[in-house]
Protein backbone atom coordinates (compact mmCIF):
# COMPACT_ATOMS: atom_id res chain seq x y z
CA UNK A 1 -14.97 1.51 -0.41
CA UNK A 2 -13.81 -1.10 -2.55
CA UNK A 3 -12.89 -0.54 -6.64
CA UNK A 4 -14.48 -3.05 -7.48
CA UNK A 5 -18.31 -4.63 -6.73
CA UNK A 6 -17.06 -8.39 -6.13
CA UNK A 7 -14.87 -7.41 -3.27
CA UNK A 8 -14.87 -7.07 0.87
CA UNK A 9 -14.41 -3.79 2.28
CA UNK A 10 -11.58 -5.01 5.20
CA UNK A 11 -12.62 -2.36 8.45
CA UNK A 12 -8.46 -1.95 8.28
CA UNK A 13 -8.91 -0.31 5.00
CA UNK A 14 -8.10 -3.12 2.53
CA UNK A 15 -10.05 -5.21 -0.02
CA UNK A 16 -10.42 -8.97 -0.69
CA UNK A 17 -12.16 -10.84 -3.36
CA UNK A 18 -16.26 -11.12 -1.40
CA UNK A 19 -15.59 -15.03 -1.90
CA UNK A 20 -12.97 -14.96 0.51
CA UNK A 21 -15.56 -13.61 3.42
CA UNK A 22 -16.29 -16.43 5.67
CA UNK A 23 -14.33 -18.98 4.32
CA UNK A 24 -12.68 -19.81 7.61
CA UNK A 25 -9.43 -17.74 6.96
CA UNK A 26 -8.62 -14.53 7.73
CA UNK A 27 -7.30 -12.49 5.06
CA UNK A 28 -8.22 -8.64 6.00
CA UNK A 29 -5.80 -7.65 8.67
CA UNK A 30 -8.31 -7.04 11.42
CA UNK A 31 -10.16 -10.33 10.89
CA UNK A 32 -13.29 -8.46 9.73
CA UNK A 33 -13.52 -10.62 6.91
CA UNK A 34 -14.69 -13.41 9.63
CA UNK A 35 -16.30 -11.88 11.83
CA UNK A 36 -19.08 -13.91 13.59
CA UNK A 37 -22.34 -11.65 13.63
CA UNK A 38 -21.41 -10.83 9.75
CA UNK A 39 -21.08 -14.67 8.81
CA UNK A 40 -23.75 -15.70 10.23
CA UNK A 41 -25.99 -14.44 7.50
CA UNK A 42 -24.44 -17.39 5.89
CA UNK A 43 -23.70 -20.28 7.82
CA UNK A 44 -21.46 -23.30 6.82
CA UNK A 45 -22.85 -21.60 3.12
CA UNK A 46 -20.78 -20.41 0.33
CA UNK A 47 -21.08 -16.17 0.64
CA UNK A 48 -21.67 -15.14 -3.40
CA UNK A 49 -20.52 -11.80 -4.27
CA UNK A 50 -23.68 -10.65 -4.39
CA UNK A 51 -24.40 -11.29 -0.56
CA UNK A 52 -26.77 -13.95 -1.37
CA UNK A 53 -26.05 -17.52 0.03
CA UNK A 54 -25.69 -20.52 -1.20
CA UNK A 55 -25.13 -24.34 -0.25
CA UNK A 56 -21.90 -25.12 -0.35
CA UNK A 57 -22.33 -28.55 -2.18
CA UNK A 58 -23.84 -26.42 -5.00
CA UNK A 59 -20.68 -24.78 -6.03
CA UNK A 60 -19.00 -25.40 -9.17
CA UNK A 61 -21.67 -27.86 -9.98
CA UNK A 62 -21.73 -25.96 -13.92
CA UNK A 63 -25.03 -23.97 -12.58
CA UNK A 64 -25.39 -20.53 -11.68
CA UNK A 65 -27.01 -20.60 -7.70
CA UNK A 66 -25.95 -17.13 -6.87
CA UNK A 67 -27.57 -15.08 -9.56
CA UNK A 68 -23.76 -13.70 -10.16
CA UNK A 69 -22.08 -16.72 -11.26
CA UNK A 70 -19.68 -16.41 -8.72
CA UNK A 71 -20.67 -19.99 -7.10
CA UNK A 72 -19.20 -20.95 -10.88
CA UNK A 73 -16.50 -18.65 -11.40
CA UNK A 74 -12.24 -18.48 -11.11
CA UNK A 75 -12.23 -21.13 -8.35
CA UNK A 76 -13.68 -23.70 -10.47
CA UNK A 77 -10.90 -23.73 -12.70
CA UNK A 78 -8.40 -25.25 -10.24
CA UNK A 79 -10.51 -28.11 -8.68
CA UNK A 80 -13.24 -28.95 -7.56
CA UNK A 81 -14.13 -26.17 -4.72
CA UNK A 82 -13.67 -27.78 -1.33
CA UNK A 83 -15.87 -26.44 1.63
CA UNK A 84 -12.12 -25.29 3.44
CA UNK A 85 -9.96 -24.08 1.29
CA UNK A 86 -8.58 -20.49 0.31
CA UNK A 87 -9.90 -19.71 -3.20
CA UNK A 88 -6.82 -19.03 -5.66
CA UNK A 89 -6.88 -16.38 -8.50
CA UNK A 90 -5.34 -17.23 -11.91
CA UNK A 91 -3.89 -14.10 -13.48
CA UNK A 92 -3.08 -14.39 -17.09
């Protein structure tokens, strides 16, 4: 299990930010974190942490669609989110 509640549990152990699930990349090891029967819950939709989905031309639109705020939340700080790209994490 995962520290913390907004994150992936990787079935090679590891954990990734949830927003990174289904986003067309793999970033756990094994590839679980694209894994077809798993995305499908949320097709061509933005995956909230929550597990909820969400269309993707919603996101950083300034309102909260998730019920997490997680459709409004680091990503939206670098650009506008793109339906492709590999959210980024801004560590002060």
């Amino acid at each position: 299990m995962c520290p913390e509640e907004d994150q992936f549990f990787c079935d090679d152990g590891t954990c990734i930010p949830k927003i990174w699930a289904c986003d067309g990349f793999m970033d756990c090891v094994s590839g679980s974190d694209e894994n077809e029967e798993f995305c499908a819950m949320c097709p061509f939709e933005f995956y909230c942490t929550n597990g909820r989905c969400t269309d993707i031309a919603t996101v950083c639109d300034g309102r909260d669609h998730c019920g997490d705020n997680s459709d409004e939340s680091q990503i939206c700080y670098i650009g506008k989110y793109d339906k492709y790209p590999h959210p980024v994490y801004i560590h002060c």
